[in-house]
Protein backbone atom coordinates (compact mmCIF):
# COMPACT_ATOMS: atom_id res chain seq x y z
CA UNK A 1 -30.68 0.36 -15.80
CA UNK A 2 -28.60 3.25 -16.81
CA UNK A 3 -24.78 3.11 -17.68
CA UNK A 4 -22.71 5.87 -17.71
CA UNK A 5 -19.31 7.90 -15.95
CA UNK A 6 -20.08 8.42 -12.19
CA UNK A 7 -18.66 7.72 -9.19
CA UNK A 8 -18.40 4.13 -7.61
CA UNK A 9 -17.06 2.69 -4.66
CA UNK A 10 -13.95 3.22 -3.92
CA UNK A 11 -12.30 6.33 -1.63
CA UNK A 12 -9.21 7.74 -1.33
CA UNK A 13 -7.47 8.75 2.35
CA UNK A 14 -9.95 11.95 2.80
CA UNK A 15 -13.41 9.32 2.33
CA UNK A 16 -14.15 10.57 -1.26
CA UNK A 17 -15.51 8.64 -3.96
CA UNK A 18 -13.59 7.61 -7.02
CA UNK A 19 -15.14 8.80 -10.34
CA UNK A 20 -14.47 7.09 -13.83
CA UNK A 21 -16.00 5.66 -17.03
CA UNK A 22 -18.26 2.74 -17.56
CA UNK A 23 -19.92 1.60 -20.31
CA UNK A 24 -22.25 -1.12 -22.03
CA UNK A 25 -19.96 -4.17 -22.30
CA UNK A 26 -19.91 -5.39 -25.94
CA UNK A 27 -21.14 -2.20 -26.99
CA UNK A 28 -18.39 0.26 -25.77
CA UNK A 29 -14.60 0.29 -27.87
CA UNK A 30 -13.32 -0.08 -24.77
CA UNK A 31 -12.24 -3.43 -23.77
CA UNK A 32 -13.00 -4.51 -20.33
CA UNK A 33 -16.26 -2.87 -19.81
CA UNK A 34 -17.54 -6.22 -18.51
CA UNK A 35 -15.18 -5.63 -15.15
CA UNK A 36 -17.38 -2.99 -14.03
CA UNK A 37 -20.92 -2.95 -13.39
CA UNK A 38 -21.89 0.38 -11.96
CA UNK A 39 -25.39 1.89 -12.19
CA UNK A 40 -26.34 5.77 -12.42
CA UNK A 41 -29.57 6.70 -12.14
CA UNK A 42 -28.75 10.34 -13.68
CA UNK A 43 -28.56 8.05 -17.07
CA UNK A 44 -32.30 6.89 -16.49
CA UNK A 45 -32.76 11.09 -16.46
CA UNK A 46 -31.72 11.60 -20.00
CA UNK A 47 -32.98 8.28 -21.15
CA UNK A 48 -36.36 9.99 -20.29
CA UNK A 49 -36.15 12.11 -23.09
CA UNK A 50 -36.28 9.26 -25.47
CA UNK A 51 -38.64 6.64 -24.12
CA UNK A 52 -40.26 8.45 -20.39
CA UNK A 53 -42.44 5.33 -19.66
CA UNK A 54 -39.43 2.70 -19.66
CA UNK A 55 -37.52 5.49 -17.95
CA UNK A 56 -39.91 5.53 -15.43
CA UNK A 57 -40.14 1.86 -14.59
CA UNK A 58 -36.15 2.41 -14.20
CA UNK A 59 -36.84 4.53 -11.53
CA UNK A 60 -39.21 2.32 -9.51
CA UNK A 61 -36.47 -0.29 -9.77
CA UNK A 62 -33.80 1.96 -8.98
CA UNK A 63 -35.87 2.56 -5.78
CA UNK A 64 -36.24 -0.62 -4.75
CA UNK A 65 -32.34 -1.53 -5.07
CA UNK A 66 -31.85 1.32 -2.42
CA UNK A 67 -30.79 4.34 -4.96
CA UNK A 68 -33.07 7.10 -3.56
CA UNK A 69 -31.86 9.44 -1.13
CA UNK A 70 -33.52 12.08 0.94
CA UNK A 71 -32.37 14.57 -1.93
CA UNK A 72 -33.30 12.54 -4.68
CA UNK A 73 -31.75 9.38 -6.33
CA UNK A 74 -27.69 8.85 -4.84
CA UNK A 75 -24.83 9.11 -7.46
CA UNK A 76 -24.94 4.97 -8.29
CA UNK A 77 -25.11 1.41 -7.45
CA UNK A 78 -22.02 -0.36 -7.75
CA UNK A 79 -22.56 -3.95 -8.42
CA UNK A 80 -18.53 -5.10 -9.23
CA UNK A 81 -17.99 -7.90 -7.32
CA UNK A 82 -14.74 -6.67 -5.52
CA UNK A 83 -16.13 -3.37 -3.92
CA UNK A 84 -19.63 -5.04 -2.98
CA UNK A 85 -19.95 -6.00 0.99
CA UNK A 86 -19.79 -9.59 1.77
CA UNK A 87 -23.52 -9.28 3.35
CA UNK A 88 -24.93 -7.25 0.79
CA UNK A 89 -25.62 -7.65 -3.28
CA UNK A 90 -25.08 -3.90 -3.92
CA UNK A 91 -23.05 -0.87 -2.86
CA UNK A 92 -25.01 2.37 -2.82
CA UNK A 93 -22.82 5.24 -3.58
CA UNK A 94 -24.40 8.08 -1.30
CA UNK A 95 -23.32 11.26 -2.59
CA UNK A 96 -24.81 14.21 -5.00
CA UNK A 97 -23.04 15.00 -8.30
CA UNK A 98 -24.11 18.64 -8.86
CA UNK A 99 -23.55 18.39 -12.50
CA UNK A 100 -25.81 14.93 -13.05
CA UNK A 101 -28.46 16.36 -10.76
CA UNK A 102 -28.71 19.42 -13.20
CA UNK A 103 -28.53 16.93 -16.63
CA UNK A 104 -31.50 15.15 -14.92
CA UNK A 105 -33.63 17.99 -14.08
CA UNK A 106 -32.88 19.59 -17.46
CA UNK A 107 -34.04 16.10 -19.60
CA UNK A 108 -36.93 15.62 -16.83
CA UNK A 109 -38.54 19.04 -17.61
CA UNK A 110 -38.46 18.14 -21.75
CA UNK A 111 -40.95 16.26 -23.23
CA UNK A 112 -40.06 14.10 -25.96
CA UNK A 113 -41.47 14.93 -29.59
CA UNK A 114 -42.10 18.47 -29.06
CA UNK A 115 -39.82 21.31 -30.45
CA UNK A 116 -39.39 23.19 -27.15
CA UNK A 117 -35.82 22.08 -25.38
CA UNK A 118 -32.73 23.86 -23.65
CA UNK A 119 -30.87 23.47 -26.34
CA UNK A 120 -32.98 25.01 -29.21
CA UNK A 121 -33.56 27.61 -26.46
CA UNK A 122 -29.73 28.65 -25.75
CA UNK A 123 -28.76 27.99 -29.19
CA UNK A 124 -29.64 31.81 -30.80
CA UNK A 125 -27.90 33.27 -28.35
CA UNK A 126 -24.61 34.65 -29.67
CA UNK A 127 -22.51 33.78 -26.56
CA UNK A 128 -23.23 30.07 -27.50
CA UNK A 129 -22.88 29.71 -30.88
CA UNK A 130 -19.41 29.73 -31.12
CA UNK A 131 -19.61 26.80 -28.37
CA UNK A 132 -22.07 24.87 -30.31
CA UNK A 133 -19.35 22.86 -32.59
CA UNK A 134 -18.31 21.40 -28.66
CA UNK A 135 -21.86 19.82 -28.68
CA UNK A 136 -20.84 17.62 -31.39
CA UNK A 137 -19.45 14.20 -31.29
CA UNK A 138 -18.32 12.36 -33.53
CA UNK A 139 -17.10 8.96 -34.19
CA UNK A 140 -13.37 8.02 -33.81
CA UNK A 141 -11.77 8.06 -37.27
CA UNK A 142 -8.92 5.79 -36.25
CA UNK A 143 -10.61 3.13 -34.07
CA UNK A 144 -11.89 -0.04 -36.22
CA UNK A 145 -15.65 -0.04 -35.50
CA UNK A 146 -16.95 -4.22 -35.16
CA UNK A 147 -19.60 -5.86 -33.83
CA UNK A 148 -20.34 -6.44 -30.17
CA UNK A 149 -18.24 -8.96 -28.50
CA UNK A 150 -19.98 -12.25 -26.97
CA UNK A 151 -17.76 -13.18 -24.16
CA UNK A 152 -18.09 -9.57 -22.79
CA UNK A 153 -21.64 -9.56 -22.58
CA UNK A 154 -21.67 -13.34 -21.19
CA UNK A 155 -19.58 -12.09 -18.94
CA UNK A 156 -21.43 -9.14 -16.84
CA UNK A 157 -23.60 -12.68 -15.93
CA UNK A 158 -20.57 -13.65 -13.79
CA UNK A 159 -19.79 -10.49 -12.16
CA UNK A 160 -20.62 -11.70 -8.92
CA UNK A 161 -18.35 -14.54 -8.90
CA UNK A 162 -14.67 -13.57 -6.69
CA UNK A 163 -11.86 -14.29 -8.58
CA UNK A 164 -9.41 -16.09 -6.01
CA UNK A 165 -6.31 -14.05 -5.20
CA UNK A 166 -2.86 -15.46 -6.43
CA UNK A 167 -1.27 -16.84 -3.30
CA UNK A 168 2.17 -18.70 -3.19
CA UNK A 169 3.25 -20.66 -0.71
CA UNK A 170 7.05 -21.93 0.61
CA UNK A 171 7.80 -24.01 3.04
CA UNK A 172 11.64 -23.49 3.66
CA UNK A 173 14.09 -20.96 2.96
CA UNK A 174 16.32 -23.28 1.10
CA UNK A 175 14.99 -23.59 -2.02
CA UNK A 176 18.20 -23.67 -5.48
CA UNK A 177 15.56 -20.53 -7.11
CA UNK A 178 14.87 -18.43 -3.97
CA UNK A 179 11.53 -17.42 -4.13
CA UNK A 180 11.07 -13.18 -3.95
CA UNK A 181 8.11 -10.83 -4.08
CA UNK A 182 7.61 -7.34 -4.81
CA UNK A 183 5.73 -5.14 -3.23
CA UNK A 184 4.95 -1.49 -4.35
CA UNK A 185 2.50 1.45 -4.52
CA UNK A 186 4.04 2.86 -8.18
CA UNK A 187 6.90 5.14 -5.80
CA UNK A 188 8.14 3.15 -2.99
CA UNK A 189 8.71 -0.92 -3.41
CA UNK A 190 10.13 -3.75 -1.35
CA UNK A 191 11.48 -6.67 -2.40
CA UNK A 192 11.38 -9.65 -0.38
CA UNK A 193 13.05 -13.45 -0.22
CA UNK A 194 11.60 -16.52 1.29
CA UNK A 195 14.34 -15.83 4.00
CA UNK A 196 13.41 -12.35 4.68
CA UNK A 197 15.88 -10.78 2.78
CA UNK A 198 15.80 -8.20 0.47
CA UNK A 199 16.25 -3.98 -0.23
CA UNK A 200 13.61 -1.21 -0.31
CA UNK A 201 13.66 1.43 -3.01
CA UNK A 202 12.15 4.99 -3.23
CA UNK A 203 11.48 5.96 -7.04
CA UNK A 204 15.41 5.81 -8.32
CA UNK A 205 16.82 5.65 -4.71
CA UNK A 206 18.38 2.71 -2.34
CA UNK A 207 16.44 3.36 0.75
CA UNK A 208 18.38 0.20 2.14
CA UNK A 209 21.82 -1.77 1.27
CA UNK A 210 21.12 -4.86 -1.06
CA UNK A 211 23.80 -7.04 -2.93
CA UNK A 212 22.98 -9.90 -5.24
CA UNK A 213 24.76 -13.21 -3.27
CA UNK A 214 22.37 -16.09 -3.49
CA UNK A 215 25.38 -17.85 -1.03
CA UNK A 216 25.07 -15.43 1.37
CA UNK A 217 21.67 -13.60 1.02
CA UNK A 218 22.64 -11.33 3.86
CA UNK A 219 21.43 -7.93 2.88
CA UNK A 220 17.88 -6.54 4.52
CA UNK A 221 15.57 -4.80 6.83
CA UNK A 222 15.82 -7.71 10.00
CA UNK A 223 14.46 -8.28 12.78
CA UNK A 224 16.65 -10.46 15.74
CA UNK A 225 14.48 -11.64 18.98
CA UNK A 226 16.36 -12.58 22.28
CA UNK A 227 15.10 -14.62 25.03
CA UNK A 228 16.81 -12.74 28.00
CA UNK A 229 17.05 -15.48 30.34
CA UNK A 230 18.31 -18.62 28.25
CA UNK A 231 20.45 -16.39 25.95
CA UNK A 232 18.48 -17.97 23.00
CA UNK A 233 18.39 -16.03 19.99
CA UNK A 234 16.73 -16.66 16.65
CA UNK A 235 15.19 -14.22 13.77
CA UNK A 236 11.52 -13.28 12.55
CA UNK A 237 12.80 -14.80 9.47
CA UNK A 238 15.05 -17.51 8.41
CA UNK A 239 17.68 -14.37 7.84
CA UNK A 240 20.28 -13.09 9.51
CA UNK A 241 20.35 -15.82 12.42
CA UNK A 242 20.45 -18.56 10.07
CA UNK A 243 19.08 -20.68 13.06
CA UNK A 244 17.12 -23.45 11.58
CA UNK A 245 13.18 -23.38 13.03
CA UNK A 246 11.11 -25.95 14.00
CA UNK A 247 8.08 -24.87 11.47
CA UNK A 248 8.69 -22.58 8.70
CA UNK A 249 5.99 -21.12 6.65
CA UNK A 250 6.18 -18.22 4.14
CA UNK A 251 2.78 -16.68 1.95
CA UNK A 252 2.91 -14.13 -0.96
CA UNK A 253 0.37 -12.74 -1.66
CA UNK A 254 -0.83 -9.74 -4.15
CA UNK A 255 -0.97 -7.47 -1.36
CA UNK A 256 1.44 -8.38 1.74
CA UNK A 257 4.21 -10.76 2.95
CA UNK A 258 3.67 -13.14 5.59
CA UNK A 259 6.33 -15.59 7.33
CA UNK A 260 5.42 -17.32 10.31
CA UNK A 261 8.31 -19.95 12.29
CA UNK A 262 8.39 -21.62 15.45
CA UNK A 263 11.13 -21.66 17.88
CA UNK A 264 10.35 -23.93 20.76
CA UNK A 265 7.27 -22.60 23.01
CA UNK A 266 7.60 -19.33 20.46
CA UNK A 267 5.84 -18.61 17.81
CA UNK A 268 6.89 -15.58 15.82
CA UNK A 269 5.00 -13.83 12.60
CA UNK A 270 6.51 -11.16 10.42
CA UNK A 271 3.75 -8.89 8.10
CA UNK A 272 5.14 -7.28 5.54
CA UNK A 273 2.97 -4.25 3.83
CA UNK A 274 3.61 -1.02 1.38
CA UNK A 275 1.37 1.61 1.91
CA UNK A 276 -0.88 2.50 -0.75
CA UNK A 277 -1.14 6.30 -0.41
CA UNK A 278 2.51 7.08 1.46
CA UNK A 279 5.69 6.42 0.63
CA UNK A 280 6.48 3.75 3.16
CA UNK A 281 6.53 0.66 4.59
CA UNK A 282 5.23 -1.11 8.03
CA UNK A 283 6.96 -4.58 9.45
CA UNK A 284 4.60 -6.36 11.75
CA UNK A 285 6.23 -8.55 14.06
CA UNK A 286 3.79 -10.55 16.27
CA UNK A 287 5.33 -12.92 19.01
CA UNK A 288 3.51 -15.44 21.19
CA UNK A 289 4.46 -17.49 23.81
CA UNK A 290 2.99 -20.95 23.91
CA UNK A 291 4.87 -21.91 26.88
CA UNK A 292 4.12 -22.66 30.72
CA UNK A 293 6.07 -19.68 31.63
CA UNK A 294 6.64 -15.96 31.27
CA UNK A 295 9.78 -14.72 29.08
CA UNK A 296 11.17 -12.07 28.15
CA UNK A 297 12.50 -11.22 24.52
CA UNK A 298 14.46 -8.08 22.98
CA UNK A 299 13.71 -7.86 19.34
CA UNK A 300 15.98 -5.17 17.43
CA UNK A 301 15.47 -4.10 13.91
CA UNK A 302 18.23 -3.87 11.73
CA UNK A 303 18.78 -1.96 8.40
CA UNK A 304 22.09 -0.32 6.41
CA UNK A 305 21.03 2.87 4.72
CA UNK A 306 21.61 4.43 1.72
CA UNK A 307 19.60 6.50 -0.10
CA UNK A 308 21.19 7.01 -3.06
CA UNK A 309 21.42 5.51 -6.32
CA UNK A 310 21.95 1.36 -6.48
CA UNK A 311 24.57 1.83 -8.75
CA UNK A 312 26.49 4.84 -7.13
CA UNK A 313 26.43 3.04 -3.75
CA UNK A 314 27.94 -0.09 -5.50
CA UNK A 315 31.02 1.47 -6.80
CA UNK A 316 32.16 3.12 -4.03
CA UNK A 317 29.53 2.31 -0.80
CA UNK A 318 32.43 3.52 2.12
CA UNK A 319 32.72 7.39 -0.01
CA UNK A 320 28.68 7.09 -0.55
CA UNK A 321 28.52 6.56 3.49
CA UNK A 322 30.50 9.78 4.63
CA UNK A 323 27.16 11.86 3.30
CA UNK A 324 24.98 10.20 5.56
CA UNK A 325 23.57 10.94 9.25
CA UNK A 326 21.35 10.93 11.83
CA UNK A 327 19.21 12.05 14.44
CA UNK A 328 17.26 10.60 17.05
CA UNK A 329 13.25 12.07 17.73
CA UNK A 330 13.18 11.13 21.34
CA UNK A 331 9.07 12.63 21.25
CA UNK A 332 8.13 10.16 18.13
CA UNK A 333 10.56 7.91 19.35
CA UNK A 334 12.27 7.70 15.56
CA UNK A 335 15.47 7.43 14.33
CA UNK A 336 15.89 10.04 11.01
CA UNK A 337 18.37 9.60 8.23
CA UNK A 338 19.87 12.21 5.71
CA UNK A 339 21.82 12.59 3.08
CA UNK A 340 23.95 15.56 3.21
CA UNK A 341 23.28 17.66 -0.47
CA UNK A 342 26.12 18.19 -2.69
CA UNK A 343 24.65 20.64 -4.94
CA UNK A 344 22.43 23.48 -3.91
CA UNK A 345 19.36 22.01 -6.71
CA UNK A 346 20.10 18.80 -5.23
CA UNK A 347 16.57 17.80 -3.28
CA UNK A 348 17.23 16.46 0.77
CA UNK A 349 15.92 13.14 1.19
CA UNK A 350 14.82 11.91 4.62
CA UNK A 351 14.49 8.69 6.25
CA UNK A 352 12.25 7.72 9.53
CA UNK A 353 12.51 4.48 11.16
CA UNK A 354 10.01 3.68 14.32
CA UNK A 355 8.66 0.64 16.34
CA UNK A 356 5.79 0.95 18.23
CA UNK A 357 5.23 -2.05 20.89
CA UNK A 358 1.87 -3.58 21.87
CA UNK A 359 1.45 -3.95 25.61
CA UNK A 360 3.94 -4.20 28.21
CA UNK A 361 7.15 -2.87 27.52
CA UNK A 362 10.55 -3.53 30.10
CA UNK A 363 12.97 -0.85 29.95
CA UNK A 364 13.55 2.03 27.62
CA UNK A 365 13.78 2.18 23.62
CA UNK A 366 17.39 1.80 22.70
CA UNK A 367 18.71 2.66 19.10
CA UNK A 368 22.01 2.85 17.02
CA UNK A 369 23.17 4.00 13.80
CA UNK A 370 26.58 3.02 13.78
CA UNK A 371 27.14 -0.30 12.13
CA UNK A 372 30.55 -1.02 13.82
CA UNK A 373 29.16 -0.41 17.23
CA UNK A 374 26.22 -2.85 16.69
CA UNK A 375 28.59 -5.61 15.09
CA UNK A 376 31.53 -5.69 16.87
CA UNK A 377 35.26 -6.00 15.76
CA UNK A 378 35.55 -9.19 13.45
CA UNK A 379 31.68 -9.98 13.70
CA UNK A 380 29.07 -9.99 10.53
CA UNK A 381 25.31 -9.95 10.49
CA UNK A 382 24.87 -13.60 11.58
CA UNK A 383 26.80 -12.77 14.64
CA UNK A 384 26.34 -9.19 15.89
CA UNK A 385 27.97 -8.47 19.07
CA UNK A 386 24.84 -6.28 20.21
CA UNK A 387 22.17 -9.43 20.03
CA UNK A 388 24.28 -12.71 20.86
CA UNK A 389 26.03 -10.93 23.73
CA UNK A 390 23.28 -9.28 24.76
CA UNK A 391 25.18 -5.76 25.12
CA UNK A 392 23.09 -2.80 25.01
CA UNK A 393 22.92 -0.50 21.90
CA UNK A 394 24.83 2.78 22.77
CA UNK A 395 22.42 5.56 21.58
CA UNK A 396 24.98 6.97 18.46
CA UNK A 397 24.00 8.98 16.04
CA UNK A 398 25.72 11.90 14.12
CA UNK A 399 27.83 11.41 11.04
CA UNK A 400 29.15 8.02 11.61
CA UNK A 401 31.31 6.16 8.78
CA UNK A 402 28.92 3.11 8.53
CA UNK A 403 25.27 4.56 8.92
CA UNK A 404 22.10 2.37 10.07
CA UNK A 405 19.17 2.32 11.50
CA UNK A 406 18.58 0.12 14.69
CA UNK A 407 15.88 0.08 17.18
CA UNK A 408 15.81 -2.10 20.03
CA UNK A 409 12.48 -3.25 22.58
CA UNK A 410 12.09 -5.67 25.33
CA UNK A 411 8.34 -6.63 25.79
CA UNK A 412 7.52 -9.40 28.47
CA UNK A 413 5.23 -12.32 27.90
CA UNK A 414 2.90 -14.04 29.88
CA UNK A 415 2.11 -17.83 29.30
CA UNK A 416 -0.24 -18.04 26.32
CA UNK A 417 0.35 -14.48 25.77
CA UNK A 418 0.54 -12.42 22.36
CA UNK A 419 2.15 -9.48 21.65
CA UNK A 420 2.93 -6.98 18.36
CA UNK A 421 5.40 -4.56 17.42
CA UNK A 422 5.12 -2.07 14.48
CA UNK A 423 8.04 -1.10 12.49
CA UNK A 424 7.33 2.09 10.02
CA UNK A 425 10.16 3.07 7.39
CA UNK A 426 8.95 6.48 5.64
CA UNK A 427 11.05 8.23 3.02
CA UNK A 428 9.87 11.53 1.67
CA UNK A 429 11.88 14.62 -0.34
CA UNK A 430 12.13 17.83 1.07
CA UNK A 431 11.54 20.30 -0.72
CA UNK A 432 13.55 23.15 1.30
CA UNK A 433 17.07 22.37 2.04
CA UNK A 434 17.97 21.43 5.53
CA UNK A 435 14.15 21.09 6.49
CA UNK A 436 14.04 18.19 9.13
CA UNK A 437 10.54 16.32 8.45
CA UNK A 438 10.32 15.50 12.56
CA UNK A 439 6.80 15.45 13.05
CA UNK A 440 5.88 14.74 9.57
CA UNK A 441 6.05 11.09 10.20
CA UNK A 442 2.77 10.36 12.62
């Protein structure tokens, strides 16, 4: 039906169409042809030239698949399993290539086995003679030329078929290999245990504090929920609480991290995602109370920052602390982390933390960035002062001696009930020393 380089369906953040190169599986050197089956009617165009009446059957097919527009026939069908709707067998690509509209109009107005074309017509002239040796192509001199291969064309039969994504499953935290995942979008990545440990890294940065201890596997981005009137406390994951859960459940798949416990009449579900397009990360923590009766539960986020080099912060973490601080975007609601340059080439790097509650909310958003403040004297992350006792978080930030990032909301449930909190880390350079990226992190 006509194969060639067009667009096909898939957008980036601004809705426009991906473009790239297909070809005739078993025909083309490239391998993998048979992955993509994309249609472009613009092909049928310049087939025309060669054989018009099998050209224009094309078209009437074309037609019937959906491929004609009000301005004529649509970029191309994309038939690859993975971008096709569930309730349909193709995906129309509905835009206009200015450059294939004019290649189809040009072969549509030749007619084959006559001696009057555009190029024997542009070719005298003396601006494109010099520009005629870019009209030739020729075969690859270093790429071994062989026959067709069989299991690619067998396979374009099979497009339609869904490969099954690659899922594992864990069913307790305690496992002699802990089980970890990665998740990343080529600049930003997360690494994550089946305890809900792990670090976050921006290109060669530390975005959070991570230490290899499969004893103590305390090092992480945490979440800690409170029940306010039974003093019961527990985590979103197995880690830092340590408090053993009724049901335990963890998924990885290619895309996301999901752990979902039960604690009593609570059932609590962490979502852990990488943005594709920014560099960042979103926590979804959904609670819900299968109870009888309403409660109400603080959950606070935890994380020690960095940013910096893994290996600089592990030689000498309290000197690679005193460069860090931070600010608190009471507007956005966001806590914002920097580290102090030490060169004048040396790039600013910024850090945004913010939760954003579903529904009803009890109180006002309380944060901290001083470690020592949210632990207490003598107390480690199992047994922070500011979640077992309950105490309040006391709004610090500035240049404190142990920086993180802590954000604290009390949501009340109703029996039956649901709720959802978001929890977005961003990291981006700035470009501009001492810019502050406040509202750049919507």
């Amino acid at each position: 039906m006509g194969v060639s380089e067009s667009a096909y369906n898939a957008r980036d953040l601004e809705l426009t169409y991906q473009y790239s190169n297909f070809g005739v599986p078993g025909l083309g050197l490239k391998r993998g042809l048979s992955e993509d089956v994309v249609v472009a009617p613009y092909a049928t165009a310049l087939a025309a030239m060669i054989d018009p009446r099998a050209a224009a059957q094309n078209f009437a097919r074309l037609t019937e698949a959906g491929a004609s527009g009000r301005y004529g026939f649509y970029e191309a069908l994309d038939y690859t399993a993975t971008r096709v709707p569930e309730d349909q067998d193709v995906a129309v690509v509905r835009a206009y290539m200015a450059h294939h509209q004019g290649m189809s109009l040009v072969a549509l107005a030749q007619r084959p086995a006559t001696t009057a074309s555009c190029a024997r017509a542009f070719t005298p002239s003396r601006a494109c003679k010099p520009r005629s040796c870019c009209l030739q192509e020729r075969t690859p001199r270093d790429v071994l030329v062989a026959r067709p291969r069989v299991e690619e064309v067998r396979a374009v039969a099979n497009v339609r078929d869904l490969v099954p994504p690659v899922l594992r499953r864990f069913t307790s935290p305690h496992d002699a290999t802990p089980g970890i995942h990665l998740l990343s979008n080529g600049r930003y990545s997360v690494m994550v245990t089946t305890a809900g440990s792990g670090y976050s890294h921006w290109r060669d940065l530390a975005v959070t504090r991570w230490r290899e201890d499969r004893t103590r596997d305390a090092w992480g981005t945490y979440f800690s929920s409170r029940r306010i009137t039974a003093a019961q406390v527990w985590s979103a994951a197995y880690q830092p609480s340590g408090v053993e859960p009724d049901s335990y459940e963890v998924a990885f798949s290619e895309d996301h991290v999901e752990i979902r416990r039960r604690d009593g009449a609570i059932a609590t579900t962490l979502e852990i995602v990488v943005s594709p397009e920014h560099d960042a990360e979103v926590r979804r923590v959904s609670i819900t109370n299968l109870g009888a009766r309403t409660r109400e539960i603080e959950l606070t986020s935890y994380a020690e920052i960095v940013l910096a080099p893994p290996a600089a912060d592990a030689a000498h973490p309290a000197f690679s602390n005193l460069f860090v601080q931070t600010e608190f975007v009471a507007e956005l609601g966001a806590l914002l982390a920097t580290r102090r340059p030490r060169s004048a080439g040396e790039s600013q790097v910024w850090a945004a933390h913010v939760i954003v509650a579903e529904g009803e909310t009890v109180g006002d958003l309380q944060y901290e960035t001083d470690r020592a403040r949210f632990l207490g004297r003598g107390r480690g992350i199992r047994t922070p002062m500011s979640v077992i006792d309950g105490r309040p978080l006391s709004n610090t930030v500035g240049a404190v001696l142990d920086p993180i990032v802590s954000l604290r909301r009390r949501v009340r449930l109703a029996p039956g009930s649901h709720r959802a909190g978001h929890l977005l880390d961003a990291d981006r350079v700035i470009a501009r020393r001492g810019a502050r990226p406040g509202r750049r992190v919507q």
